[in-house]
N, C-alpha and C. Protein backbone atom coordinates (compact mmCIF):
# COMPACT_ATOMS: atom_id res chain seq x y z
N UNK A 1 9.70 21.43 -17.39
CA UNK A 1 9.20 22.52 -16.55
C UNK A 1 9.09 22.09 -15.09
N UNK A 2 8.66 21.27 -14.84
CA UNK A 2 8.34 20.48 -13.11
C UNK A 2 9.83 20.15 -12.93
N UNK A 3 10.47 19.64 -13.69
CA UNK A 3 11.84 18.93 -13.07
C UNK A 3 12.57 20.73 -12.86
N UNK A 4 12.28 21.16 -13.18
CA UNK A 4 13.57 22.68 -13.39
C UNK A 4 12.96 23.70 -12.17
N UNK A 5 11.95 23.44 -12.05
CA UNK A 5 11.54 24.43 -10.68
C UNK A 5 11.07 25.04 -11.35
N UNK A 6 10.44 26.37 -10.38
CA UNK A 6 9.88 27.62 -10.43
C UNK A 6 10.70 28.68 -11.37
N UNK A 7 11.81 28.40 -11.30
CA UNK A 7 12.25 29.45 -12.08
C UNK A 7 12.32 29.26 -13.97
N UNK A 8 11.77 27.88 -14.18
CA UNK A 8 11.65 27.55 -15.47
C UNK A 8 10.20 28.72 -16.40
N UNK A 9 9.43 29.42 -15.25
CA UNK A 9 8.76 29.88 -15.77
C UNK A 9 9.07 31.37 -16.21
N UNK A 10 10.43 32.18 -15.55
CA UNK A 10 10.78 33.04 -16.38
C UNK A 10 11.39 32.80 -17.97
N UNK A 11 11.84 31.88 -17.70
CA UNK A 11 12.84 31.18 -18.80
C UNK A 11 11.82 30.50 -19.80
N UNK A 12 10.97 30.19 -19.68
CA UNK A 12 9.47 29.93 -20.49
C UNK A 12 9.34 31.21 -21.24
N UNK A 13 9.14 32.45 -20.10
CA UNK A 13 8.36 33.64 -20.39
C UNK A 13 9.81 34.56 -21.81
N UNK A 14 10.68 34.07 -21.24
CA UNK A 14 11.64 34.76 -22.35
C UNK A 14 12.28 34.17 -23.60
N UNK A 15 11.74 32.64 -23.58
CA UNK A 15 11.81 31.89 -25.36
C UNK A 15 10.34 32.23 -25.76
N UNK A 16 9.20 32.47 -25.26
CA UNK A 16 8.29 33.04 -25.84
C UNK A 16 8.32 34.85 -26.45
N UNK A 17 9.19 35.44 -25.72
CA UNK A 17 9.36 37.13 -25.99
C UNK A 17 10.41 37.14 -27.27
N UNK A 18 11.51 36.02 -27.10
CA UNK A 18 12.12 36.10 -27.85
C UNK A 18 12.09 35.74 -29.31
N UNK A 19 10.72 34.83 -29.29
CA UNK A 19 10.29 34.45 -30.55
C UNK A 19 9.10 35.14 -31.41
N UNK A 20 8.75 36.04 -30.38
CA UNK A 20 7.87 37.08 -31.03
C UNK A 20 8.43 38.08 -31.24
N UNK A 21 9.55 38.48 -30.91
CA UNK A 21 10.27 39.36 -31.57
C UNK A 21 10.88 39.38 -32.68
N UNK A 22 11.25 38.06 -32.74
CA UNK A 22 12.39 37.46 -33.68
C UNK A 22 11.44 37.54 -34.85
N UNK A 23 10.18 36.82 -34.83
CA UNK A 23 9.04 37.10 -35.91
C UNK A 23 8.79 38.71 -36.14
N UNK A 24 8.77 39.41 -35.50
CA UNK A 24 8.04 40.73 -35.72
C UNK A 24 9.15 41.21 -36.34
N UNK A 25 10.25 41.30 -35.63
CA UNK A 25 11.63 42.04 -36.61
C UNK A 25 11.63 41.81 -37.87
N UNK A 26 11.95 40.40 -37.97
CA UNK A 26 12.35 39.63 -39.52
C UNK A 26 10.84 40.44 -40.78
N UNK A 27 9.79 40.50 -39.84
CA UNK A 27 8.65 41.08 -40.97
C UNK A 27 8.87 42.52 -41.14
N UNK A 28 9.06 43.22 -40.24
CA UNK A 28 9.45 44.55 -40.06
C UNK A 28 10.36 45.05 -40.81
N UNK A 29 11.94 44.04 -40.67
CA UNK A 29 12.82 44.53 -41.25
C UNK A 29 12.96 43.80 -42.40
N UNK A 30 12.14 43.82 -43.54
CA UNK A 30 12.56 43.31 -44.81
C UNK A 30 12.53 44.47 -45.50
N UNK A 31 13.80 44.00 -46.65
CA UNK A 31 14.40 45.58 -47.36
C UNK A 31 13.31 45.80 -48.32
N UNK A 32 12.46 45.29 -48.48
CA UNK A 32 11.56 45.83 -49.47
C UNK A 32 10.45 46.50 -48.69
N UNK A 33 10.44 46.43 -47.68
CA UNK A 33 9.26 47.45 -46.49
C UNK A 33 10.49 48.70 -46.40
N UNK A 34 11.61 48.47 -45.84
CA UNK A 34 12.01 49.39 -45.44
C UNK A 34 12.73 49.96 -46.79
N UNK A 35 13.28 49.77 -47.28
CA UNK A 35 13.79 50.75 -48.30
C UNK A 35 13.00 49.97 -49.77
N UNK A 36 11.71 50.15 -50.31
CA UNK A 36 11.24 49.84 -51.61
C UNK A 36 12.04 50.43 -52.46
N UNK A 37 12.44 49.45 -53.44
CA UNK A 37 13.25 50.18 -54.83
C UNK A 37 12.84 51.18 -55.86
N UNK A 38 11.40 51.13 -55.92
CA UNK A 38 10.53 52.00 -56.45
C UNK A 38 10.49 53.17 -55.99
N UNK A 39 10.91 53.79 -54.68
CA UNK A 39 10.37 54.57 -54.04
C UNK A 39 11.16 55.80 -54.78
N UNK A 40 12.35 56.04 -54.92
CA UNK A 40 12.82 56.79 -55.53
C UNK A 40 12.51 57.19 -56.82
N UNK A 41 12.69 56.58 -57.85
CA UNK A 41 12.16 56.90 -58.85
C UNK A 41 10.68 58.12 -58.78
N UNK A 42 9.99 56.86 -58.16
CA UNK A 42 8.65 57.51 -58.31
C UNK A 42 8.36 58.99 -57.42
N UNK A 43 9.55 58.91 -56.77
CA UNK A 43 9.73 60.46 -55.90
C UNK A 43 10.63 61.91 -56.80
N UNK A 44 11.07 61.18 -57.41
CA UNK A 44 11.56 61.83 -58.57
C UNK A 44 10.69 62.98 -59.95
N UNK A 45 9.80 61.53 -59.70
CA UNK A 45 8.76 61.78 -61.10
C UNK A 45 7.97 62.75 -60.32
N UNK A 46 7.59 62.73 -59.14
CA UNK A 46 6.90 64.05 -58.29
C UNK A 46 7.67 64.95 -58.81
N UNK A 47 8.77 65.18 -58.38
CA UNK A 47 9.43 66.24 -58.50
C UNK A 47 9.37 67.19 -59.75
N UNK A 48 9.85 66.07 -60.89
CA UNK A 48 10.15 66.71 -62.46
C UNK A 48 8.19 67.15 -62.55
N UNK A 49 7.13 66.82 -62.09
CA UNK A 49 6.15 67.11 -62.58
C UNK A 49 5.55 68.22 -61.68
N UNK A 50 6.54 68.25 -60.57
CA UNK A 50 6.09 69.62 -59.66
C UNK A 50 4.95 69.54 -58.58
N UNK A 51 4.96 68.08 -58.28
CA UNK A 51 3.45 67.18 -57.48
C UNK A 51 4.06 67.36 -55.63
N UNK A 52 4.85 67.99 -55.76
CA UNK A 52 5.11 68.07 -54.30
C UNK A 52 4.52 69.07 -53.53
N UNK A 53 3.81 68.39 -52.57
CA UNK A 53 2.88 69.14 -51.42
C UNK A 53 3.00 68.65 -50.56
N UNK A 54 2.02 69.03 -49.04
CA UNK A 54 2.54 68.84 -48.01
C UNK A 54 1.69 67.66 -47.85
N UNK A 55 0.78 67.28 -48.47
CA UNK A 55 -0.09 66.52 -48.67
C UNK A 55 0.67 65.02 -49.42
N UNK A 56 1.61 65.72 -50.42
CA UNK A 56 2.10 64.26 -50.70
C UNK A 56 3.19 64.05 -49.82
N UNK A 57 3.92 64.87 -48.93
CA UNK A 57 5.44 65.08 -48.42
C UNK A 57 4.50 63.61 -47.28
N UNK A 58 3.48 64.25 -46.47
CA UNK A 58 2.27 63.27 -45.48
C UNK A 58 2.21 61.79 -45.62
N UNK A 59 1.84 61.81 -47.17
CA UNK A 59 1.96 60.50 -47.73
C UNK A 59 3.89 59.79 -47.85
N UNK A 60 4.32 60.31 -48.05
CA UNK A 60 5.78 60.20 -47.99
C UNK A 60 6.42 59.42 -46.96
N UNK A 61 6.24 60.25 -46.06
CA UNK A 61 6.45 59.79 -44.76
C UNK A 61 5.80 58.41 -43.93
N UNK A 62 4.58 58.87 -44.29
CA UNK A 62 3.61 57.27 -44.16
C UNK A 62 3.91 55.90 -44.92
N UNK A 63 4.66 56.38 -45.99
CA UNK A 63 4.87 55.24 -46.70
C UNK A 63 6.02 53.99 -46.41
N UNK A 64 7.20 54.54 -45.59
CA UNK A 64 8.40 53.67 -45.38
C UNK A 64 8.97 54.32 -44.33
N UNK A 65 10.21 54.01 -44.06
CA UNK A 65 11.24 54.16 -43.41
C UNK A 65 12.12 55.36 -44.29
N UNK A 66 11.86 54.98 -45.44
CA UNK A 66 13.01 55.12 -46.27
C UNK A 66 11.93 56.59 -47.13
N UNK A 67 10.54 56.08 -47.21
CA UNK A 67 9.90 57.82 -47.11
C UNK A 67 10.13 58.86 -45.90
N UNK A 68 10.07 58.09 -45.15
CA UNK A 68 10.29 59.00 -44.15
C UNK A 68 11.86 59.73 -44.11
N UNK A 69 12.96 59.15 -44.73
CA UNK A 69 13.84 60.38 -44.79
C UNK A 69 14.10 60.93 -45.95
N UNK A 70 13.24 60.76 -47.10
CA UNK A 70 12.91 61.41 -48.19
C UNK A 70 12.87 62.75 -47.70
N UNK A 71 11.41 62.36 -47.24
CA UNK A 71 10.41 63.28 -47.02
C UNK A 71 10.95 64.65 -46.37
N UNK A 72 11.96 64.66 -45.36
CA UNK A 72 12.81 65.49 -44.65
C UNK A 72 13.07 65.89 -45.17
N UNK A 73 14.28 65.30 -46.20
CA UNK A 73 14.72 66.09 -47.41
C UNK A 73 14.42 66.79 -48.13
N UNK A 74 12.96 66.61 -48.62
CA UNK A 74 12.48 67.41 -49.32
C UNK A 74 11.89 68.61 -48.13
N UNK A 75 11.92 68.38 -47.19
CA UNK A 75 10.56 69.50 -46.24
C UNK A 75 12.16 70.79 -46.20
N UNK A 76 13.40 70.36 -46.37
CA UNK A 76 14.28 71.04 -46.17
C UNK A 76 14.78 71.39 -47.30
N UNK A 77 14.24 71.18 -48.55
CA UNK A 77 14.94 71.37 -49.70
C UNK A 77 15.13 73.16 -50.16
N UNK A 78 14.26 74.02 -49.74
CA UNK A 78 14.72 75.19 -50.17
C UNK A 78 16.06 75.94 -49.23
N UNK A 79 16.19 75.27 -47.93
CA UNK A 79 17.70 75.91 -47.43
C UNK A 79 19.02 75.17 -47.72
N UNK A 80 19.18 74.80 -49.41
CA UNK A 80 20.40 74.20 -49.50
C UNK A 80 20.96 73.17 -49.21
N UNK A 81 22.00 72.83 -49.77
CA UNK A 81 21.93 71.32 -50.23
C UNK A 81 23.07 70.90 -48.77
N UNK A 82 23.87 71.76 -48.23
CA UNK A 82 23.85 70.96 -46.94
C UNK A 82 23.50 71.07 -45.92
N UNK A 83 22.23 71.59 -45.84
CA UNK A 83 21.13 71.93 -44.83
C UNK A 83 20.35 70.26 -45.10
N UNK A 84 20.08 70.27 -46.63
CA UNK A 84 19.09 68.68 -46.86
C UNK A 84 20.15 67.60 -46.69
N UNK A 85 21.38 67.56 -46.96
CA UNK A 85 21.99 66.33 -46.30
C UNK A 85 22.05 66.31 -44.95
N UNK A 86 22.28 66.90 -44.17
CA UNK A 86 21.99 67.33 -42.52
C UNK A 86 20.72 67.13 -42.25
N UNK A 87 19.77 67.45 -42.86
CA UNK A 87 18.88 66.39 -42.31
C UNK A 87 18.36 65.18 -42.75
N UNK A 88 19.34 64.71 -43.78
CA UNK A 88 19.14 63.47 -44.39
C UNK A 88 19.77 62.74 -43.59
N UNK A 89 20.67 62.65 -42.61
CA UNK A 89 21.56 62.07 -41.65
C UNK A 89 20.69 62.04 -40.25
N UNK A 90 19.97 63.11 -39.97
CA UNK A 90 19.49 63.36 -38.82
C UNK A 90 18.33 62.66 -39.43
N UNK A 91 17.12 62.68 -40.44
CA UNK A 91 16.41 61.65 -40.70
C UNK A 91 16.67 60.41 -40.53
N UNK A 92 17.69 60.07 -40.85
CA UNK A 92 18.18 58.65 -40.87
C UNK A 92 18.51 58.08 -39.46
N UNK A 93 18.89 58.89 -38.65
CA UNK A 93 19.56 58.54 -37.79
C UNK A 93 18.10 58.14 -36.29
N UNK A 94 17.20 59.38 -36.98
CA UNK A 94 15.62 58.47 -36.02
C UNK A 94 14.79 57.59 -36.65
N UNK A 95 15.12 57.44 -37.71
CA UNK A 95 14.53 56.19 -38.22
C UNK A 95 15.03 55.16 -38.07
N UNK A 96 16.48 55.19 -37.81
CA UNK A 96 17.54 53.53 -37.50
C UNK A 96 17.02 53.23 -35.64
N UNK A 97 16.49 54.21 -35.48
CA UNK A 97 16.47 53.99 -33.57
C UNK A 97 15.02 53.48 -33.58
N UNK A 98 14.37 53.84 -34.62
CA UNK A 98 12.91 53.13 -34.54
C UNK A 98 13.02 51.61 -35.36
N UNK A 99 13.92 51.56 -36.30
CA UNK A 99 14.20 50.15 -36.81
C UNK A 99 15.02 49.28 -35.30
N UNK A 100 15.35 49.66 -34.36
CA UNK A 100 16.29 49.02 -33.56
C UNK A 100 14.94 48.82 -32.01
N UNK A 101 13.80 49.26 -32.07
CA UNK A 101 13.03 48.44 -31.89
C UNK A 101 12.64 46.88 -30.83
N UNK A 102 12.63 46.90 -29.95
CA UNK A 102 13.03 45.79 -29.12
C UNK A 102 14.24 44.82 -29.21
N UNK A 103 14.97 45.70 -30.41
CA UNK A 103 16.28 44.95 -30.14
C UNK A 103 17.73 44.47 -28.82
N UNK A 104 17.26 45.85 -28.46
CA UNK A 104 17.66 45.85 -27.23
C UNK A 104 16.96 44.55 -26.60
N UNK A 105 15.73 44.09 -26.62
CA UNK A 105 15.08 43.12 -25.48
C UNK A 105 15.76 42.02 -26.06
N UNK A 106 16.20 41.57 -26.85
CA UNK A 106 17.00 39.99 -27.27
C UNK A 106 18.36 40.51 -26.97
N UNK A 107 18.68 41.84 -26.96
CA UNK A 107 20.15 41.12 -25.67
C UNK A 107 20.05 41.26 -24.64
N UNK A 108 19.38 42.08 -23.76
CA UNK A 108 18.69 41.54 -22.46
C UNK A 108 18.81 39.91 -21.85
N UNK A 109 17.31 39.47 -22.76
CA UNK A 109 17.62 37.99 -22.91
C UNK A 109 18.28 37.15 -22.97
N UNK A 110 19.37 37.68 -23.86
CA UNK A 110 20.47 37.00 -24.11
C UNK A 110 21.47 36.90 -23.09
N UNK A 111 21.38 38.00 -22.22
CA UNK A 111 22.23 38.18 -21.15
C UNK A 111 22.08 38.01 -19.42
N UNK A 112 20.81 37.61 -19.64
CA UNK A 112 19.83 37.22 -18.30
C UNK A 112 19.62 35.88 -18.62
N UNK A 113 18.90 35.60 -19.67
CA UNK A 113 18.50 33.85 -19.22
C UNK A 113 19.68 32.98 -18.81
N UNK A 114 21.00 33.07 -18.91
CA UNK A 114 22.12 32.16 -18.55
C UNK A 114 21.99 32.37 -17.13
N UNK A 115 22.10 33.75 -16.31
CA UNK A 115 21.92 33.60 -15.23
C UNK A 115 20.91 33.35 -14.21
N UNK A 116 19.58 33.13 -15.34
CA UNK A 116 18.11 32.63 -14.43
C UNK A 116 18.82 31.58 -14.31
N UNK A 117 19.10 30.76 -15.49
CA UNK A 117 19.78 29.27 -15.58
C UNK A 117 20.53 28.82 -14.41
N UNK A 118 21.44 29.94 -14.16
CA UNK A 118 22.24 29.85 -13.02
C UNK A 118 22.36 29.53 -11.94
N UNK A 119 21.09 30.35 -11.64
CA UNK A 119 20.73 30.27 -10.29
C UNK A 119 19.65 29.62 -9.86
N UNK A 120 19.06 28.21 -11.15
CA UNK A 120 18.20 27.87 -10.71
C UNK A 120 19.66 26.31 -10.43
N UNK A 121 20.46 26.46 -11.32
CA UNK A 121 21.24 25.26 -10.83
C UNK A 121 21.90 25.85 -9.41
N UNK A 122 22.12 26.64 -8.90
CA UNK A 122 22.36 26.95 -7.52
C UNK A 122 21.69 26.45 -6.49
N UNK A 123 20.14 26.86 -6.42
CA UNK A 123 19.22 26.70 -5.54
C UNK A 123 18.86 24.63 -5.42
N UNK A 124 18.95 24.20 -6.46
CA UNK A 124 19.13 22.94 -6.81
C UNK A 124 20.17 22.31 -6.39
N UNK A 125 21.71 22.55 -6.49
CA UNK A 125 22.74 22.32 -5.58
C UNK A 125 22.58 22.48 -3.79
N UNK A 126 21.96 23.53 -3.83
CA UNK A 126 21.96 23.94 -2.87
C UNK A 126 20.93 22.46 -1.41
N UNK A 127 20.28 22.49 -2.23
CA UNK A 127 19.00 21.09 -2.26
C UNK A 127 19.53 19.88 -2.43
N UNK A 128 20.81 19.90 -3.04
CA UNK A 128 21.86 18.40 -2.90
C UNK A 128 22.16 18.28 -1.81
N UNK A 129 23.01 19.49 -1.64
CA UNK A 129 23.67 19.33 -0.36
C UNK A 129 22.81 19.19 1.29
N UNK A 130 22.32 20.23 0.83
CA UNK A 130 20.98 19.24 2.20
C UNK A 130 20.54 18.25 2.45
N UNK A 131 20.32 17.85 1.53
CA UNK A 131 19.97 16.35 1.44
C UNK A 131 21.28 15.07 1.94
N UNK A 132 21.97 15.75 1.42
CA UNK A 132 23.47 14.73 1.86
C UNK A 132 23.59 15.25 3.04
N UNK A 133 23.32 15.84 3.50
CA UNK A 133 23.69 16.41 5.25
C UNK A 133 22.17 15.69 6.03
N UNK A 134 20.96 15.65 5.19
CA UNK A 134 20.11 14.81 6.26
C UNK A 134 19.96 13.27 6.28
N UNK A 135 20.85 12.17 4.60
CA UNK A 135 20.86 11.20 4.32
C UNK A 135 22.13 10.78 4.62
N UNK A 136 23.19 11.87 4.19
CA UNK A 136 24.20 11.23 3.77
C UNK A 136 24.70 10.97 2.40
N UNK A 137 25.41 10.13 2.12
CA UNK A 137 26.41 10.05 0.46
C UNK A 137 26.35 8.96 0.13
N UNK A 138 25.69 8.37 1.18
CA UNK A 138 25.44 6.51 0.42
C UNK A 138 24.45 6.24 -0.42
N UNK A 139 23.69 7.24 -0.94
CA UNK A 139 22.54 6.93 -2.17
C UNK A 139 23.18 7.39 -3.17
N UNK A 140 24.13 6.96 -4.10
CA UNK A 140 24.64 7.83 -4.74
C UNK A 140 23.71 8.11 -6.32
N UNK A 141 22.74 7.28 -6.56
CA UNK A 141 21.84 7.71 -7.37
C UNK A 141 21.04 8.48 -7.03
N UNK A 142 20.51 9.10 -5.79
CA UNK A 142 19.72 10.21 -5.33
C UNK A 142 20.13 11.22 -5.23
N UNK A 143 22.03 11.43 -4.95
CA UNK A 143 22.68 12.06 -5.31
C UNK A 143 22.50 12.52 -6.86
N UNK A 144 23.19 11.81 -7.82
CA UNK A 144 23.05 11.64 -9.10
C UNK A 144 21.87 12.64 -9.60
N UNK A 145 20.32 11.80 -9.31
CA UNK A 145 19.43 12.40 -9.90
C UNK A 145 18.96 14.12 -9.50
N UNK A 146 19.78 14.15 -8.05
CA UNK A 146 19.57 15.71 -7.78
C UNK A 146 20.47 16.46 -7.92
N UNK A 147 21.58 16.13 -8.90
CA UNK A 147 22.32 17.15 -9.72
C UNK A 147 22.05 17.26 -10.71
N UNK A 148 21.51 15.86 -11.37
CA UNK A 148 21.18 16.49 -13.02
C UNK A 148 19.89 16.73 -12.97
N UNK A 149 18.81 17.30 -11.64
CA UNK A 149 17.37 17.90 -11.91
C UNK A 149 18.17 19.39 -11.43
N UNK A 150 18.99 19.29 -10.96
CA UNK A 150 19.78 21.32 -10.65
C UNK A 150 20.36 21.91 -12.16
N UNK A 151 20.60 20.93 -13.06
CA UNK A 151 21.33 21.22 -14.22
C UNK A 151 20.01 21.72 -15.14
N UNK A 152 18.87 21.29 -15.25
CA UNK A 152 18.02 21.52 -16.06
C UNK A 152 17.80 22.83 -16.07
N UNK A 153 18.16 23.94 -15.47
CA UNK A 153 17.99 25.17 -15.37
C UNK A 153 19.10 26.12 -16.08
N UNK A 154 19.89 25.27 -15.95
CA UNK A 154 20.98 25.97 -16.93
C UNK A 154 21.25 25.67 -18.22
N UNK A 155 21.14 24.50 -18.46
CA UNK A 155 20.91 23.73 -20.41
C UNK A 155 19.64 25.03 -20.49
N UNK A 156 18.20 24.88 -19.84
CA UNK A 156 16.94 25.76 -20.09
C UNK A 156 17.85 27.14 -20.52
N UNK A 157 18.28 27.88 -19.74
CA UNK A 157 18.95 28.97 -20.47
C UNK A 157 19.54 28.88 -20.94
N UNK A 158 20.91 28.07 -21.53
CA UNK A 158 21.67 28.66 -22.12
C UNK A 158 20.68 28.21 -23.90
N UNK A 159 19.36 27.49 -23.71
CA UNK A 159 18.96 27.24 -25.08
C UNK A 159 18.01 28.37 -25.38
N UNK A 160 17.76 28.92 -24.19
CA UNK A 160 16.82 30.54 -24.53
C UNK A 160 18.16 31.57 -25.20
N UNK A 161 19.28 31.73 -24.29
CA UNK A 161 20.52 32.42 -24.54
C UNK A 161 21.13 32.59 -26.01
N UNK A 162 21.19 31.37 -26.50
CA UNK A 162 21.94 31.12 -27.94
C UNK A 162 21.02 31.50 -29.33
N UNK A 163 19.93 31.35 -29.29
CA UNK A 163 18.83 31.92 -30.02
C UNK A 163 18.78 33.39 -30.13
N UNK A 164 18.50 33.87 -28.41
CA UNK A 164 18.28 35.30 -28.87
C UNK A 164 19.54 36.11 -28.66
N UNK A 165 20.48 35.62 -28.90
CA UNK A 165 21.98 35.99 -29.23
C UNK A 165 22.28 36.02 -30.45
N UNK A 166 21.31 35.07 -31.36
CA UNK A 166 22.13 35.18 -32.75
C UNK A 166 21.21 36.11 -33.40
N UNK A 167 19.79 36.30 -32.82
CA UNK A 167 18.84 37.06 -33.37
C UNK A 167 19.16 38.46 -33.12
N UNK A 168 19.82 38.92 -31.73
CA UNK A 168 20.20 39.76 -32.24
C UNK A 168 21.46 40.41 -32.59
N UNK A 169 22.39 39.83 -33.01
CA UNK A 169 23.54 40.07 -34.04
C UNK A 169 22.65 40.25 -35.59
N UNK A 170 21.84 38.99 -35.42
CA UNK A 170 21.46 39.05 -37.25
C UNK A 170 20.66 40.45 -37.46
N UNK A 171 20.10 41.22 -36.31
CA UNK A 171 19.39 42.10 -36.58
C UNK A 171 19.61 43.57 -36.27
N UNK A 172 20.96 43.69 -35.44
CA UNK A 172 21.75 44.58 -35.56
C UNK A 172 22.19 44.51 -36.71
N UNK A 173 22.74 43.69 -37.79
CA UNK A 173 23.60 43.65 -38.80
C UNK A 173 22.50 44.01 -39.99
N UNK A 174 21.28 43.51 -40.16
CA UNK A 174 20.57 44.21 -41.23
C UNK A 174 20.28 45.64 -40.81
N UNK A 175 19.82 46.44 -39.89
CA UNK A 175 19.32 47.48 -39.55
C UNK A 175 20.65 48.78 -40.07
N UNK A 176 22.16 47.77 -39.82
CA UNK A 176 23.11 49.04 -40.45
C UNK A 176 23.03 48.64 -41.52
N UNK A 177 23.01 47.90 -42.31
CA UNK A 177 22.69 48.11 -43.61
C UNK A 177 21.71 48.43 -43.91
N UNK A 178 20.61 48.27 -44.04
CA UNK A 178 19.69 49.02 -44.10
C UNK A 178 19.57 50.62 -43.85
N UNK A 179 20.31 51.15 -43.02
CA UNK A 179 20.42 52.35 -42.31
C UNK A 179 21.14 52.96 -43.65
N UNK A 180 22.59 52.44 -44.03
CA UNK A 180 23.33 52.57 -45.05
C UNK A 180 22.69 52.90 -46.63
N UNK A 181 21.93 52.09 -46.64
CA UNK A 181 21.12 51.92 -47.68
C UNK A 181 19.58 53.37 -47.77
N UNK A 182 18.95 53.33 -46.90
CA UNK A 182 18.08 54.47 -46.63
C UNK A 182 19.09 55.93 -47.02
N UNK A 183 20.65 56.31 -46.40
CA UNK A 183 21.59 57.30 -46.47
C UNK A 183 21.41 57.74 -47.90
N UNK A 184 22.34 56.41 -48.38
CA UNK A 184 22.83 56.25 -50.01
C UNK A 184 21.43 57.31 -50.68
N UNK A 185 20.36 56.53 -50.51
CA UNK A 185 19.41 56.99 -51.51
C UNK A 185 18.65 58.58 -51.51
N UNK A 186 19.01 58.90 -50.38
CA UNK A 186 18.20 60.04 -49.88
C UNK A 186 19.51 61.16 -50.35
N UNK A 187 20.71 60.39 -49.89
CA UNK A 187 21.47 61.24 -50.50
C UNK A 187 21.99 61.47 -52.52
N UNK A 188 21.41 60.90 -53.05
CA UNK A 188 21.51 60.59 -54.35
C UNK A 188 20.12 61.79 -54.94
N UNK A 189 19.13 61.48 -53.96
CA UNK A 189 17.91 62.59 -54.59
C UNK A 189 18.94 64.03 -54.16
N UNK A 190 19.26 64.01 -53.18
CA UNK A 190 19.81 65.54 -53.00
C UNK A 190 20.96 65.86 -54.17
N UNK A 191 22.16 65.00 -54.59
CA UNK A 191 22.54 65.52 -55.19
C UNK A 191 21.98 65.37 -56.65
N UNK A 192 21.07 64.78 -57.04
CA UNK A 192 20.33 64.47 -58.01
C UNK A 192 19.41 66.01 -58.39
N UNK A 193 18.69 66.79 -57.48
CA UNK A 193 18.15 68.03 -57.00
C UNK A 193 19.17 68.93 -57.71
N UNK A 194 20.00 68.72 -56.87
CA UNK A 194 21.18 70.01 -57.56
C UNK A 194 22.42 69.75 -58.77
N UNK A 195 21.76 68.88 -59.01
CA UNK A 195 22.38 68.74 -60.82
C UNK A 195 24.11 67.77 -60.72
N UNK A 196 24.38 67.28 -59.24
CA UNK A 196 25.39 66.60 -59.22
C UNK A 196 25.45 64.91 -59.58
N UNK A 197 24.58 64.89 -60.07
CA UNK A 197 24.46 63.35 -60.63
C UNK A 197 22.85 63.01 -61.41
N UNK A 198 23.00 62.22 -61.97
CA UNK A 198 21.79 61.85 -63.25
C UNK A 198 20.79 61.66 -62.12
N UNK A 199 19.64 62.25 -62.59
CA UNK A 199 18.14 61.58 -61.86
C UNK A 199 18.16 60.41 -61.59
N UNK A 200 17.35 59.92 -61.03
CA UNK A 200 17.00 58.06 -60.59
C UNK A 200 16.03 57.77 -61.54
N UNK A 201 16.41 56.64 -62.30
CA UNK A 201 15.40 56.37 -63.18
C UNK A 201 15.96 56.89 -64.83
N UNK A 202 16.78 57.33 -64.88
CA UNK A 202 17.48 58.05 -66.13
C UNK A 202 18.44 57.45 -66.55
N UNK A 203 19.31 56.34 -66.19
CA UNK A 203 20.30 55.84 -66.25
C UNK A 203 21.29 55.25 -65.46
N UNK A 204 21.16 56.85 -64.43
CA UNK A 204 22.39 57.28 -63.70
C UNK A 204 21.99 57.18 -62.37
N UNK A 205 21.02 56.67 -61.91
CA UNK A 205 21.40 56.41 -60.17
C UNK A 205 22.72 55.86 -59.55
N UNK A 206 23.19 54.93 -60.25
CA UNK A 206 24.52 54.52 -59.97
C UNK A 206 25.42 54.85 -59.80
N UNK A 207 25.64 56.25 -60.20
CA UNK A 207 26.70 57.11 -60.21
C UNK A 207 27.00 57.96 -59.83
């Protein structure tokens, strides 16, 4: 931190953002929060027993990601079955923007800390060369040591950079699946509703 300058403290401030994100996502986005395997079934068994209210639709929604585009489905279920896939898509599609979630801020990160890095090895060069214009080139270890204290700013980012680069690929890549997965199921109760495939829980979800 002292050898890298002042600017080591943005670059501080964004391996700390990036690791609380990276934690909060990974808890956030586990497939058993966001799409529980149970959830269907047991939304089912509402159904066949006629337990649907607005009261449970409430609870529905509160319950997941993946209640929450149930729940649509069902709030749309008396105008037809591609009225409830239309908004099984349009459910889905604000629930993937709320799963995506400071994702955006790790590529930010990812795309700024190289150039804090940058420009702290700039300002550091910049501080070589002055120095050789008020000493001269005959210290060549004072030289030496004030290029590789200009470099510490750029190794500093590119090790903030590579982290929250892979964090967020890895978390773009669960969220479409996941997204995929929330579709599948919401769309399986709809055609499940209108008699185009076995209930969930009967055999035939699979099919």
């Amino acid at each position: 931190m002292v050898a890298g300058g002042w600017l080591m403290v943005p670059l501080l401030g964004c391996s700390v953002l990036v690791l609380v994100i990276a934690v909060e996502r990974f808890l956030a986005l586990r497939p058993e929060r966001v799409v529980p395997s149970q959830l269907l079934p047991q939304v089912w068994q509402w159904i066949r027993q006629e337990q649907i209210s607005r009261d449970r639709l409430q609870e529905l929604r509160q319950s997941s990601p993946l209640g929450q585009v149930l729940a649509t489905a069902l709030a749309n279920s008396h105008h037809g079955r591609e009225v409830m896939k239309d908004s099984v898509e349009e459910g889905a599609g604000q629930v993937t923007h709320e799963l995506e979630r400071f994702i955006t801020a790790l590529g930010t990160v990812a795309a700024i800390a190289p150039l804090i890095g940058l420009l702290g090895t700039v300002f550091g060069m910049i501080e070589v060369f002055t120095a050789m214009v008020q000493v001269g080139t005959g210290n060549a270890a004072m030289l030496a040591g004030g290029i590789s204290k200009a470099l510490i700013t750029t190794a500093a980012g590119l090790m903030v950079a590579i982290p929250a680069l892979i964090c967020h690929r890895y978390f773009e890549r669960r969220i479409d699946g996941l997204a995929v997965a929330m579709e599948e199921q919401a769309i399986r109760l709809v055609d499940a509703m209108h008699g185009d495939r076995l209930p969930p829980g009967d055999g035939g979800a699979g099919r």
